[in-house]
N, C-alpha and C. Protein backbone atom coordinates (compact mmCIF):
# COMPACT_ATOMS: atom_id res chain seq x y z
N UNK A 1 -31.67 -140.32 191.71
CA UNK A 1 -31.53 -139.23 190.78
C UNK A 1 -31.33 -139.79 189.37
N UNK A 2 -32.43 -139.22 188.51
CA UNK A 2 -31.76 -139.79 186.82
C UNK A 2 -30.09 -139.08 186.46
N UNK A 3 -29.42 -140.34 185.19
CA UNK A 3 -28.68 -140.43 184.89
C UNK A 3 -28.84 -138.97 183.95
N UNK A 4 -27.91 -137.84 183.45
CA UNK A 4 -28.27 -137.15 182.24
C UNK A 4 -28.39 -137.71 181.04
N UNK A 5 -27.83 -139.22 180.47
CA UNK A 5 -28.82 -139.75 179.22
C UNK A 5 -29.95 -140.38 179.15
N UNK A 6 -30.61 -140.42 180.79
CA UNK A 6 -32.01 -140.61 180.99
C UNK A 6 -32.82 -139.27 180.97
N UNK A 7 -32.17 -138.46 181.78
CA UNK A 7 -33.01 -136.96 181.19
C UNK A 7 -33.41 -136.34 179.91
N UNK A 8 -32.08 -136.35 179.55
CA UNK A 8 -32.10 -136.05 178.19
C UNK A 8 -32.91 -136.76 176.98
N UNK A 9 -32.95 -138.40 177.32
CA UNK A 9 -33.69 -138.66 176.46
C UNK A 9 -35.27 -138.88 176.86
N UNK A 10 -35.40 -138.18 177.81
CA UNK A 10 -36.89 -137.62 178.01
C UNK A 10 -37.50 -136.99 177.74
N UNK A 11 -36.27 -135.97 177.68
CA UNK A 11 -36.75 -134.31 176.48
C UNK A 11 -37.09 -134.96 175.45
N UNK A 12 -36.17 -135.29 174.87
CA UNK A 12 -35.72 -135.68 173.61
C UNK A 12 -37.86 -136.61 173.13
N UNK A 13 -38.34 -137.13 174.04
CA UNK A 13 -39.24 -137.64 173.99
C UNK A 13 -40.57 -136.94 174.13
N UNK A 14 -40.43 -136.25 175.11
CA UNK A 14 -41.17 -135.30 175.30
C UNK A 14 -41.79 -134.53 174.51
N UNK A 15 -43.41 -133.82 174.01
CA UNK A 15 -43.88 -133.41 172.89
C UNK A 15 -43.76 -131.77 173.75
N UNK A 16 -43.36 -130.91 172.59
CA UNK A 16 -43.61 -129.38 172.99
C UNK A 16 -45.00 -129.17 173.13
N UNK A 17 -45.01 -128.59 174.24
CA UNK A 17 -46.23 -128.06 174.82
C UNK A 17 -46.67 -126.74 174.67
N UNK A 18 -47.71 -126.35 174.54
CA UNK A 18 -48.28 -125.27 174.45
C UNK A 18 -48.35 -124.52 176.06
N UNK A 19 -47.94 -122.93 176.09
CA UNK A 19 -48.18 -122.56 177.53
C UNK A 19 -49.41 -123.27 178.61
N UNK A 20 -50.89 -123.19 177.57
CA UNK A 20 -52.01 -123.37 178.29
C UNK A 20 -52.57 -124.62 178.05
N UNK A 21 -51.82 -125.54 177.96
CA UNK A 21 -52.32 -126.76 177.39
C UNK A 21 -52.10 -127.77 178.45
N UNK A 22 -51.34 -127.65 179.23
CA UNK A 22 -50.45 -128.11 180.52
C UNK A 22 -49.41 -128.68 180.01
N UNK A 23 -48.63 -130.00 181.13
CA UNK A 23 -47.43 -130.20 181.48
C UNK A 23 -47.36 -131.60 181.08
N UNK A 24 -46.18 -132.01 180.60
CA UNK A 24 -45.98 -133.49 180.59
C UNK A 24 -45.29 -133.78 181.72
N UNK A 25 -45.78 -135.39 181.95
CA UNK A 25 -44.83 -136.04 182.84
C UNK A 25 -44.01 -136.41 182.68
N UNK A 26 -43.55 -136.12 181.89
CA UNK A 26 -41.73 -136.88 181.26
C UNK A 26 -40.76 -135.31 181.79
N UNK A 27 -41.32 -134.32 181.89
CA UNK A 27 -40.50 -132.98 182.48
C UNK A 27 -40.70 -133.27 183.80
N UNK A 28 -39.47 -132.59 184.54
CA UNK A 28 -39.57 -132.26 185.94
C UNK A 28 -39.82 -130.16 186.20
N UNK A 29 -41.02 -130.63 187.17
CA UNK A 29 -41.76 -129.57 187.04
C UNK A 29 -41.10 -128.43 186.84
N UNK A 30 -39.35 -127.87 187.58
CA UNK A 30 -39.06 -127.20 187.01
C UNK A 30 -38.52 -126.68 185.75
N UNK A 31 -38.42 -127.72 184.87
CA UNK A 31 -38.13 -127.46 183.21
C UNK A 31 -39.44 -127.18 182.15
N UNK A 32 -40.09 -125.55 182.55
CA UNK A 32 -40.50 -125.43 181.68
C UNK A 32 -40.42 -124.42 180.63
N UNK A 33 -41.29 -124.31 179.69
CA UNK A 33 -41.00 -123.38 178.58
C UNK A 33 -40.46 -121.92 178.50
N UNK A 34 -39.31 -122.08 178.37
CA UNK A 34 -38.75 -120.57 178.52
C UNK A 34 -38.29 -120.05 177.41
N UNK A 35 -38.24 -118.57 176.94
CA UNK A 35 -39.45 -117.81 177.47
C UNK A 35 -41.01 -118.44 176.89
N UNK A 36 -42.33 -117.88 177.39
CA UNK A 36 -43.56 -118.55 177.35
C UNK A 36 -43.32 -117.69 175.74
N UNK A 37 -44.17 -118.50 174.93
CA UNK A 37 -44.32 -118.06 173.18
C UNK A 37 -45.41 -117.94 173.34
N UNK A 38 -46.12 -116.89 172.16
CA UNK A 38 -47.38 -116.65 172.15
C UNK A 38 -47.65 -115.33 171.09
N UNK A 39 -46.75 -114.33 171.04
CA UNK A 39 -46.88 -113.42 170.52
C UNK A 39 -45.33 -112.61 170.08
N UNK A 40 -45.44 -111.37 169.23
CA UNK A 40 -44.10 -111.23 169.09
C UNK A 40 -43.12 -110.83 170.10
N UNK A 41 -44.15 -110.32 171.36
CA UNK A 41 -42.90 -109.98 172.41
C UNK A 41 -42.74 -110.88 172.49
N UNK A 42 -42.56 -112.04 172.31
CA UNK A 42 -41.96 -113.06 173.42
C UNK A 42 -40.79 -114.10 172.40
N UNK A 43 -39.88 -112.94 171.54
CA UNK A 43 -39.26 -113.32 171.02
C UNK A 43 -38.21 -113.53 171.86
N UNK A 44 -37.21 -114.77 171.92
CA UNK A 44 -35.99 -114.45 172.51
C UNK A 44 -35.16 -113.01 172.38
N UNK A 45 -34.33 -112.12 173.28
CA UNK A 45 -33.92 -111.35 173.29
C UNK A 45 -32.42 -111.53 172.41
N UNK A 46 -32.11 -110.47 171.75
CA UNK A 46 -31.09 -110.72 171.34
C UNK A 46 -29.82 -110.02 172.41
N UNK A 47 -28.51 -110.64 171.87
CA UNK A 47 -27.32 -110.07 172.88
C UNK A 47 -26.31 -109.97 172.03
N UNK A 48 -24.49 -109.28 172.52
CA UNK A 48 -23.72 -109.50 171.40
C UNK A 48 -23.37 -110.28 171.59
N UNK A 49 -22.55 -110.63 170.42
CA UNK A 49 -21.78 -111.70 170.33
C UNK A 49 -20.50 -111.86 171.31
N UNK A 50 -19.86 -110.68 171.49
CA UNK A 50 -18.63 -110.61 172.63
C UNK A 50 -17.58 -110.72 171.25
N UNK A 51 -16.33 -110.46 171.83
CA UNK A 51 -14.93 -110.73 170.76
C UNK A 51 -14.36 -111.85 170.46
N UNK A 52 -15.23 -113.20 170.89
CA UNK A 52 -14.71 -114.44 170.81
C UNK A 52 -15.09 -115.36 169.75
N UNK A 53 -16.18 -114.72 168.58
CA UNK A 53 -16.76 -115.40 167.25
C UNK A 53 -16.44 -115.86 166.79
N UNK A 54 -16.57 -117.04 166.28
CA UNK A 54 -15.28 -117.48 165.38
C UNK A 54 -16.11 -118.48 164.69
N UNK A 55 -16.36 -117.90 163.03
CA UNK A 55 -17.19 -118.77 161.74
C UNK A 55 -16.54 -119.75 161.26
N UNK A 56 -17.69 -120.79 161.01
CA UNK A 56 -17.38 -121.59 160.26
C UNK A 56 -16.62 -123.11 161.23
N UNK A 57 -17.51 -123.11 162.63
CA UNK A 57 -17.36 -124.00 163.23
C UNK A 57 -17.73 -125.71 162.75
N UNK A 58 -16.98 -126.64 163.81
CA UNK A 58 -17.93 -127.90 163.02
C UNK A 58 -18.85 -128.33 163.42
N UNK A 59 -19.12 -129.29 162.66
CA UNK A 59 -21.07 -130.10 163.12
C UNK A 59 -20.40 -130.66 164.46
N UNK A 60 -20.90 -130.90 165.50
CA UNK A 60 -20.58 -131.40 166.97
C UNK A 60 -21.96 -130.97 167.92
N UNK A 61 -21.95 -132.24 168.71
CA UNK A 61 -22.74 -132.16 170.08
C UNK A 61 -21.41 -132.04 171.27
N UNK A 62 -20.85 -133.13 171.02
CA UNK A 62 -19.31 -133.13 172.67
C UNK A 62 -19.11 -132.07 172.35
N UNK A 63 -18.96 -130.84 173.42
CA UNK A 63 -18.31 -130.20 173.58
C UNK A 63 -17.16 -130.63 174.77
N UNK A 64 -17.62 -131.93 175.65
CA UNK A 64 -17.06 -132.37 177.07
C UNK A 64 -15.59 -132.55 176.84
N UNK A 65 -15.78 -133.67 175.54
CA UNK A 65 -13.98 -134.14 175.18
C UNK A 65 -13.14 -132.97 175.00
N UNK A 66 -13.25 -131.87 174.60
CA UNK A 66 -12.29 -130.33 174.45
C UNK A 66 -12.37 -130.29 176.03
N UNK A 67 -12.48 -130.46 177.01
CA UNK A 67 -12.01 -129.90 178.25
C UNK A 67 -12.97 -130.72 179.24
N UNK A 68 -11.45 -132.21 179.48
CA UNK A 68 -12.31 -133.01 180.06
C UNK A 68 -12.18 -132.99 182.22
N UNK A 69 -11.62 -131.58 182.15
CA UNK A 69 -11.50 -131.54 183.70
C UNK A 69 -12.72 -130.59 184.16
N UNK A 70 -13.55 -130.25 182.79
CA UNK A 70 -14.75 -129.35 183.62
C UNK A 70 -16.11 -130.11 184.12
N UNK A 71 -16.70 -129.01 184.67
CA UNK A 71 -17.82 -130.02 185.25
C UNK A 71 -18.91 -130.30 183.78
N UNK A 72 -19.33 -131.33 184.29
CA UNK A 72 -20.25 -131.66 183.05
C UNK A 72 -21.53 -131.04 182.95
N UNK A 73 -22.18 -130.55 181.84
CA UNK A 73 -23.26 -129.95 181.57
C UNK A 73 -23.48 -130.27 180.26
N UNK A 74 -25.22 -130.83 180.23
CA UNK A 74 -25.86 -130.75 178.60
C UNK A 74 -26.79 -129.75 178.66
N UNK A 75 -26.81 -128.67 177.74
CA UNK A 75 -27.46 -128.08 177.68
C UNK A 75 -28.23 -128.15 176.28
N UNK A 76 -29.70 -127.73 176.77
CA UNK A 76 -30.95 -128.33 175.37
C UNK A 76 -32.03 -128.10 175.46
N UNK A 77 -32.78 -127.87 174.19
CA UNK A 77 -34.20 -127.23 174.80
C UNK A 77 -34.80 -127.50 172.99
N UNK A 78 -35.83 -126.35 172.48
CA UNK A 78 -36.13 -126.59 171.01
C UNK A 78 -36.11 -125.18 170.76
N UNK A 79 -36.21 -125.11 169.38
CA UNK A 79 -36.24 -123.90 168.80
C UNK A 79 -37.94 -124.02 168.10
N UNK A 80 -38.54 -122.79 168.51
CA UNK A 80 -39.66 -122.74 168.14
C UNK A 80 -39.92 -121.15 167.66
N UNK A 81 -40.92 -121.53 166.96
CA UNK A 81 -41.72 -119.76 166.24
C UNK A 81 -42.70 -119.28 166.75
N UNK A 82 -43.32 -117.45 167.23
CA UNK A 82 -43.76 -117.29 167.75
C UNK A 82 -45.16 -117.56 168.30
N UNK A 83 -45.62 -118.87 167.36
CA UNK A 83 -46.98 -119.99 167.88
C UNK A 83 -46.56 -120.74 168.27
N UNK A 84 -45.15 -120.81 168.91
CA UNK A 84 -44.99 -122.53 169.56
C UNK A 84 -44.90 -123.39 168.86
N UNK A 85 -44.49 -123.49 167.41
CA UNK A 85 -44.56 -124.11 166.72
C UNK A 85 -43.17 -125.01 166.77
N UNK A 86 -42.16 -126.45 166.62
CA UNK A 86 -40.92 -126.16 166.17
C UNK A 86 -40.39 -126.00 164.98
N UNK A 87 -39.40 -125.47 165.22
CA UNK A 87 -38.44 -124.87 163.44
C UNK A 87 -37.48 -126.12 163.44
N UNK A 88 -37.86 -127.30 162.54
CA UNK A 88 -36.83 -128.45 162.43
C UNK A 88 -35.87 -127.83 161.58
N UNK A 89 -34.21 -128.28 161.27
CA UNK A 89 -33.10 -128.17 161.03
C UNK A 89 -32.84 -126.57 161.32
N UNK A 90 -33.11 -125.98 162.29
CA UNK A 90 -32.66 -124.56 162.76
C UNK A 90 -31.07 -124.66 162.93
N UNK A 91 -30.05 -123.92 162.68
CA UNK A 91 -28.89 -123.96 163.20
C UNK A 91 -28.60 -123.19 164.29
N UNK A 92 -28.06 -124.10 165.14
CA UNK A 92 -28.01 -123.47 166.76
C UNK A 92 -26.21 -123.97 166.75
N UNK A 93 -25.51 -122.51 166.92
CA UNK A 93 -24.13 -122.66 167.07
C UNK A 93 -23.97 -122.05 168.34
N UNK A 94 -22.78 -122.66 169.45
CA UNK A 94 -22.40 -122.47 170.29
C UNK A 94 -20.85 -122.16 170.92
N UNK A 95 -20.35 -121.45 171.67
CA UNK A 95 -19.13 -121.00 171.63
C UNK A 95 -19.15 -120.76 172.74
N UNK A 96 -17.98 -120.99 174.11
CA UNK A 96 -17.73 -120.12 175.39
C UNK A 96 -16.34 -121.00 176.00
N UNK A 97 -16.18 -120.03 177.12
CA UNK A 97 -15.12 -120.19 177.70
C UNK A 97 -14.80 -121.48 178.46
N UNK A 98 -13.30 -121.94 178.80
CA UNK A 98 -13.10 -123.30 179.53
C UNK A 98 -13.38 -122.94 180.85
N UNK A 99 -13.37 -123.76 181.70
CA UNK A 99 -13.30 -124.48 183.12
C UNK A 99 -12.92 -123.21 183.69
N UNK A 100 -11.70 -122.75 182.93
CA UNK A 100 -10.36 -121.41 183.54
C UNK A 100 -10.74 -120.28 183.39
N UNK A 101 -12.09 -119.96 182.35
CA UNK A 101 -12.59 -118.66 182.00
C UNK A 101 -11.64 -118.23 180.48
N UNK A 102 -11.18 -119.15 179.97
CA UNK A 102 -10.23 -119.07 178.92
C UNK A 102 -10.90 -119.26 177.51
N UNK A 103 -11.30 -118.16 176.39
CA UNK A 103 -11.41 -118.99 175.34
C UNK A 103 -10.65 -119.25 174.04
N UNK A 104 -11.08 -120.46 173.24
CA UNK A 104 -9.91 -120.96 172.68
C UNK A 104 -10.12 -119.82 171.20
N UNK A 105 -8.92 -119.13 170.89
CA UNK A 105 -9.04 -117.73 170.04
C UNK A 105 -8.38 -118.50 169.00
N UNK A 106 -7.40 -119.42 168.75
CA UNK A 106 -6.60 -120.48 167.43
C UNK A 106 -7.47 -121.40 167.06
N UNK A 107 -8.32 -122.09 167.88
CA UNK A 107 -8.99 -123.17 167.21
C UNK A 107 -10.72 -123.29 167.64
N UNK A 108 -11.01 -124.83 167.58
CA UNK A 108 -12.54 -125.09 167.62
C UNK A 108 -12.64 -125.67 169.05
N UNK A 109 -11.87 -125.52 170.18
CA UNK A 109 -12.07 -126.31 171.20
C UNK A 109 -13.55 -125.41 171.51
N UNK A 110 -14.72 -125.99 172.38
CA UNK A 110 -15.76 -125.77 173.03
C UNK A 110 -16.22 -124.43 171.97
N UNK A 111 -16.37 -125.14 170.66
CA UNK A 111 -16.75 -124.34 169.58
C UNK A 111 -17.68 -125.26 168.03
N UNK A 112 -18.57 -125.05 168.11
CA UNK A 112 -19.49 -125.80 167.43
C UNK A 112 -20.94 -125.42 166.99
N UNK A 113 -21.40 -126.53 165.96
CA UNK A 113 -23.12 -126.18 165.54
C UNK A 113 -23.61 -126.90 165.80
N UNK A 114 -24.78 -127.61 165.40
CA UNK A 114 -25.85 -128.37 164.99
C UNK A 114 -26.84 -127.67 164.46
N UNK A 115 -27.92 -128.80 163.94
CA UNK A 115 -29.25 -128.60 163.67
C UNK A 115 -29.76 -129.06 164.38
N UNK A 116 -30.94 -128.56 164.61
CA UNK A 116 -32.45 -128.87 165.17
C UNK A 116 -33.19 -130.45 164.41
N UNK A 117 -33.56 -131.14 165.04
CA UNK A 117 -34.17 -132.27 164.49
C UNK A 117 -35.72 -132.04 163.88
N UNK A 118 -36.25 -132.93 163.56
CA UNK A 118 -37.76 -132.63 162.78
C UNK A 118 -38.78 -132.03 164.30
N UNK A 119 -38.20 -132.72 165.68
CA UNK A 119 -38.86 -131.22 166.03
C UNK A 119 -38.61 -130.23 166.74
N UNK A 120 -37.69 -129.78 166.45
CA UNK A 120 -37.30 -128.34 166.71
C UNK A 120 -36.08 -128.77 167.90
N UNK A 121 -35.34 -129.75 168.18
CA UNK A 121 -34.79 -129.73 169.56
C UNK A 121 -33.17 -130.07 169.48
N UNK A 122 -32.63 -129.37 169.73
CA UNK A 122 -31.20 -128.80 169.89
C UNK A 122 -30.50 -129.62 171.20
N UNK A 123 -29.43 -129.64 171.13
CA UNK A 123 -28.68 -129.87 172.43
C UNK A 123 -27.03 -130.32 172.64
N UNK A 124 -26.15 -129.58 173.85
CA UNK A 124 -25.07 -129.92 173.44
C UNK A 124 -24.60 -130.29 174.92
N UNK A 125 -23.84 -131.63 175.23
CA UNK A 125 -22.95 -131.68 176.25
C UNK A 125 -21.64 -131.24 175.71
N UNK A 126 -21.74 -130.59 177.29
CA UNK A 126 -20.48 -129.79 177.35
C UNK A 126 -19.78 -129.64 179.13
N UNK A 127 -19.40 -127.96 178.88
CA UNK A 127 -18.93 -128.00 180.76
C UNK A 127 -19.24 -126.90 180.78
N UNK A 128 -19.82 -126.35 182.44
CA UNK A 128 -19.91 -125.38 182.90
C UNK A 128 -18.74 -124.45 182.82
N UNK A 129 -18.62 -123.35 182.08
CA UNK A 129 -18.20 -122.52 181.51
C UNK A 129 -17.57 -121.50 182.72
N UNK A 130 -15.85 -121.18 182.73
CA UNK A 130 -15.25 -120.53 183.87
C UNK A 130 -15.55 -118.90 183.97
N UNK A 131 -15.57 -118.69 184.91
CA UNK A 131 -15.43 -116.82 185.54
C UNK A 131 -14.02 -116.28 184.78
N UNK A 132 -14.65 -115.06 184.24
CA UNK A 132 -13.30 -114.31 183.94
C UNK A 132 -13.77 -112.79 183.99
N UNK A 133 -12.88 -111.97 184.05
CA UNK A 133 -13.03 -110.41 184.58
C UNK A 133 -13.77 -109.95 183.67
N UNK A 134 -15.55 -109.15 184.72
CA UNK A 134 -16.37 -108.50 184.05
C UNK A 134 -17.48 -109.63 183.84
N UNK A 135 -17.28 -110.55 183.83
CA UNK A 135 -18.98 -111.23 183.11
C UNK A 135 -19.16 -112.17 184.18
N UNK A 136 -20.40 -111.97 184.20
CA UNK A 136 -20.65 -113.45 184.85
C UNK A 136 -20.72 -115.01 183.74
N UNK A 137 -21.11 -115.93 184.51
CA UNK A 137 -21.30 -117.42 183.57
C UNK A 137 -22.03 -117.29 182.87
N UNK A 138 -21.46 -117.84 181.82
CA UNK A 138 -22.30 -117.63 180.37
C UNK A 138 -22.17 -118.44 179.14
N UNK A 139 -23.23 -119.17 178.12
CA UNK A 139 -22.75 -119.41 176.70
C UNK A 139 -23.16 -118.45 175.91
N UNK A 140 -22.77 -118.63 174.57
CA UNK A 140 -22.84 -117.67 173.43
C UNK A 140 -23.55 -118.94 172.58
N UNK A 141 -24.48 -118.37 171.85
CA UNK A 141 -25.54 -119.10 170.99
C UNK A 141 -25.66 -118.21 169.18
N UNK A 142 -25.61 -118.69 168.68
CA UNK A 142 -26.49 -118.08 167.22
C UNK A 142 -27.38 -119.40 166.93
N UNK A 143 -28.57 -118.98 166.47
CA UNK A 143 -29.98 -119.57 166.46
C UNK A 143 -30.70 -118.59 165.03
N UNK A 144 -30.73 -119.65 164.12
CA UNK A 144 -31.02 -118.89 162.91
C UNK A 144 -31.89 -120.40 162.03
N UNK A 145 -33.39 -119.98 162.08
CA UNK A 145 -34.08 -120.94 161.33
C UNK A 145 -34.10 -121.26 159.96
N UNK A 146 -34.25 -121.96 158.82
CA UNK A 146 -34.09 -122.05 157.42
C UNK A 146 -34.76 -120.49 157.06
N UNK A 147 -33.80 -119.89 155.95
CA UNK A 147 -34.12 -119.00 155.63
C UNK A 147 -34.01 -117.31 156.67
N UNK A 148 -34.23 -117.49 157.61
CA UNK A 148 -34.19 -116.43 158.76
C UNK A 148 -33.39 -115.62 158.97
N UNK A 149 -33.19 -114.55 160.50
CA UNK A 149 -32.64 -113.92 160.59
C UNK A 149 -31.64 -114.45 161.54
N UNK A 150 -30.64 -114.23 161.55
CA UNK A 150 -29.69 -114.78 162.39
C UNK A 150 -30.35 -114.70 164.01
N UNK A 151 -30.05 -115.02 165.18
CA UNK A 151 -30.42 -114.55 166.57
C UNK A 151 -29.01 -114.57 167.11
N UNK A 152 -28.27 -113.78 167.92
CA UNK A 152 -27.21 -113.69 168.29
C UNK A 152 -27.67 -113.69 169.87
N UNK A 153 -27.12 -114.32 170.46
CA UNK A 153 -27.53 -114.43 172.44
C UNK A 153 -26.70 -115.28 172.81
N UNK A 154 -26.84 -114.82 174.39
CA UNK A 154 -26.43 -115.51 175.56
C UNK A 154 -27.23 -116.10 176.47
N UNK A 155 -26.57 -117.19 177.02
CA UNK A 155 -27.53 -118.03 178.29
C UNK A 155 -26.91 -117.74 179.49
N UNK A 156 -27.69 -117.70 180.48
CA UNK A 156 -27.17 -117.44 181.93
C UNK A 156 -27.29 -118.68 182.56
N UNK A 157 -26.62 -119.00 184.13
CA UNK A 157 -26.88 -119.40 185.07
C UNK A 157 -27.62 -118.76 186.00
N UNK A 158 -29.06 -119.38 187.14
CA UNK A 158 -29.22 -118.65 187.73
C UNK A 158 -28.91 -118.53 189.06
N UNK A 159 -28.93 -117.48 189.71
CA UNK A 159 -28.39 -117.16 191.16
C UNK A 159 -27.43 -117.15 191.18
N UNK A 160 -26.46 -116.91 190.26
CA UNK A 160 -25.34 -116.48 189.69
C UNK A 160 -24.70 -115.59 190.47
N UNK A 161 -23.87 -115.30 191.55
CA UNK A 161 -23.39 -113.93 192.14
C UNK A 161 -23.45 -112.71 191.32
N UNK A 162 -22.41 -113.02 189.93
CA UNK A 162 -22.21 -112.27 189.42
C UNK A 162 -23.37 -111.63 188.51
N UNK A 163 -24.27 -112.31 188.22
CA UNK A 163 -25.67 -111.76 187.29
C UNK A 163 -25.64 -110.40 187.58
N UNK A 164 -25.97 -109.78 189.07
CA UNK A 164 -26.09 -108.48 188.56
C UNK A 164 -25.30 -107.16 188.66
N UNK A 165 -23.92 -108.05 188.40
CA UNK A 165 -23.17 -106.79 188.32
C UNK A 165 -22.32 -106.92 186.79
N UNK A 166 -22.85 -107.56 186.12
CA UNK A 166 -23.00 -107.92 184.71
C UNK A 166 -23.87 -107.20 183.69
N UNK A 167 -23.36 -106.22 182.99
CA UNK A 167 -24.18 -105.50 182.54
C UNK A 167 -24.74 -105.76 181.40
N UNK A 168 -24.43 -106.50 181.08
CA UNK A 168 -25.14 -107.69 179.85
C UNK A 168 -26.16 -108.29 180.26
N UNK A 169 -25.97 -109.06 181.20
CA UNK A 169 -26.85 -109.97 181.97
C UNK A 169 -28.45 -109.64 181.75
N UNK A 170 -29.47 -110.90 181.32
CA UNK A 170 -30.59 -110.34 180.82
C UNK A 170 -31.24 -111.62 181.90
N UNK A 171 -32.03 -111.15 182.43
CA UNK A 171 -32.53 -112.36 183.53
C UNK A 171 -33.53 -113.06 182.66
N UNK A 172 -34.33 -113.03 180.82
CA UNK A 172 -35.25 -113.70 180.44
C UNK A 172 -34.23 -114.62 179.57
N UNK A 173 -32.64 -115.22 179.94
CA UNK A 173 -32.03 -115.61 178.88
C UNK A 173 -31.45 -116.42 180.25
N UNK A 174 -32.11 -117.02 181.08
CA UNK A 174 -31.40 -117.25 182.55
C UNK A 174 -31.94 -119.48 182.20
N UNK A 175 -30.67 -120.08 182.23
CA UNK A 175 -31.08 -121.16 181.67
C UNK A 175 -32.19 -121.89 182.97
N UNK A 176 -33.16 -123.16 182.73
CA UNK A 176 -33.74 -123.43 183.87
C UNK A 176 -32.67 -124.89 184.14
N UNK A 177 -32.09 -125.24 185.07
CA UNK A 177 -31.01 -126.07 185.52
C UNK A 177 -31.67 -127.22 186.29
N UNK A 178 -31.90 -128.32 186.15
CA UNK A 178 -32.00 -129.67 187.11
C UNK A 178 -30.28 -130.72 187.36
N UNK A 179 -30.17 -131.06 188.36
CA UNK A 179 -28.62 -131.79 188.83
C UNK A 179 -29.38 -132.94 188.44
N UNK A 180 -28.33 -133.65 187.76
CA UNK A 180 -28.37 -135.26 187.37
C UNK A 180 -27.45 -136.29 188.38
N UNK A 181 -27.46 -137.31 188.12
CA UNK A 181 -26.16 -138.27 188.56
C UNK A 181 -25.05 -137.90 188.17
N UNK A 182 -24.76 -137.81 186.74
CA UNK A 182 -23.52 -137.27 186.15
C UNK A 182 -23.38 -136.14 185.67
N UNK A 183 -23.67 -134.78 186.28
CA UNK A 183 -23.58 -133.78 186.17
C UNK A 183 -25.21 -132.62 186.00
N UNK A 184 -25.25 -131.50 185.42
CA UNK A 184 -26.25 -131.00 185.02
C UNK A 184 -26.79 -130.56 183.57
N UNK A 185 -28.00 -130.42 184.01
CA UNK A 185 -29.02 -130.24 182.90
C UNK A 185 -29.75 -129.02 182.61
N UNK A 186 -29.18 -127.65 181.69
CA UNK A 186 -29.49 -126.86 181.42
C UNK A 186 -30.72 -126.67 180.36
N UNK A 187 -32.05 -126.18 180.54
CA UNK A 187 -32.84 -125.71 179.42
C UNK A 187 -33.43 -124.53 179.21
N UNK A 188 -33.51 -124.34 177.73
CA UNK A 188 -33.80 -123.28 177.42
C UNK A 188 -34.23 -123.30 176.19
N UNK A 189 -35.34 -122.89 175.88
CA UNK A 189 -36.34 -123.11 174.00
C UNK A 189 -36.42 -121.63 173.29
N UNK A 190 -35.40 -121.20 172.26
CA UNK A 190 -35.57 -120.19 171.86
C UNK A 190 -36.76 -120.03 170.69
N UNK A 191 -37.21 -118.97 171.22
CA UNK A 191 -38.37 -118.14 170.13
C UNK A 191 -37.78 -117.42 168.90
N UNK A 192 -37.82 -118.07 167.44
CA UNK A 192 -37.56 -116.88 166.70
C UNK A 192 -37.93 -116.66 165.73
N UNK A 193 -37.98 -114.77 164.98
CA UNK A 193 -39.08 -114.67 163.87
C UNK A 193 -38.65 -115.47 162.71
């Protein structure tokens, strides 16, 4: 089984593909382009934010070191426009709950941004994010390209128990997941205008 800084830096290598163009071999067949781009439906969906927002986070990829008893997860994908194109330095901020389903409401624990690189590709280790009353597993994302409109969303797990008794829950925001050696590997490439 690859290591997750062998996966990752496969993505990381990996050229964005066009839906009909086919597949690279540096992906494993199940990591592909989600949602498919092509036209304006196939903008990422937007979601709320929930009551846990909190502006003016810092530049960070670790989210792991804030809560080092959870399970490990990098989650990463690119930000692209509705030709598949990528949007380099997009800001992709991220926010969600600990291990316990707890989130941190005083400070920046498992609370952060980045940019997008020259091509379009985002990514943050972190931890699989705890159950708490009413939602199923979930991150919180804002995804807003130079100049743009903000995108406010959530990512799912899939086969999730709880997905559908989650009334939020949007099954085209459902991350695609491969298990590594040292934990897992969430992806997901948002579309935005």
């Amino acid at each position: 089984m690859p290591t997750r800084r062998l996966f990752l830096s496969g993505v990381v290598a990996a050229p964005v593909l066009l839906p009909n163009l086919g597949r690279s071999a540096e992906l494993p067949e199940k990591l592909q382009l989600t949602p498919a781009c092509g036209d304006e439906d196939d903008l990422t969906p937007s979601q709320t934010e929930g009551p846990f927002f909190t502006p003016q986070t810092p530049q960070k990829r670790d989210f792991a070191s804030d809560a080092p008893n959870g399970e490990r997860m990098t989650i990463g994908g690119y930000v692209l426009t509705p030709t598949c194109r990528p949007v380099a330095t997009a800001l992709v901020e991220l926010w969600h709950a600990d291990e316990t389903g707890t989130y941190d409401t005083s400070g920046y624990r498992l609370r952060g941004h980045q940019f997008t690189d020259a091509d379009g590709h985002w990514w943050f280790n972190t931890i699989v994010p705890g159950l708490y009353p009413g939602r199923t597993r979930h991150y919180h994302l804002k995804v807003q390209r130079p100049g743009g409109r903000v995108l406010t969303t959530q990512l799912y797990f899939p086969n999730e128990p709880r997905n559908e008794r989650d009334g939020i829950f949007d099954g085209a925001l459902v991350l695609d997941i491969a298990r590594t050696d040292d934990g897992r590997f969430g992806r997901y490439d948002f579309v935005v205008a």
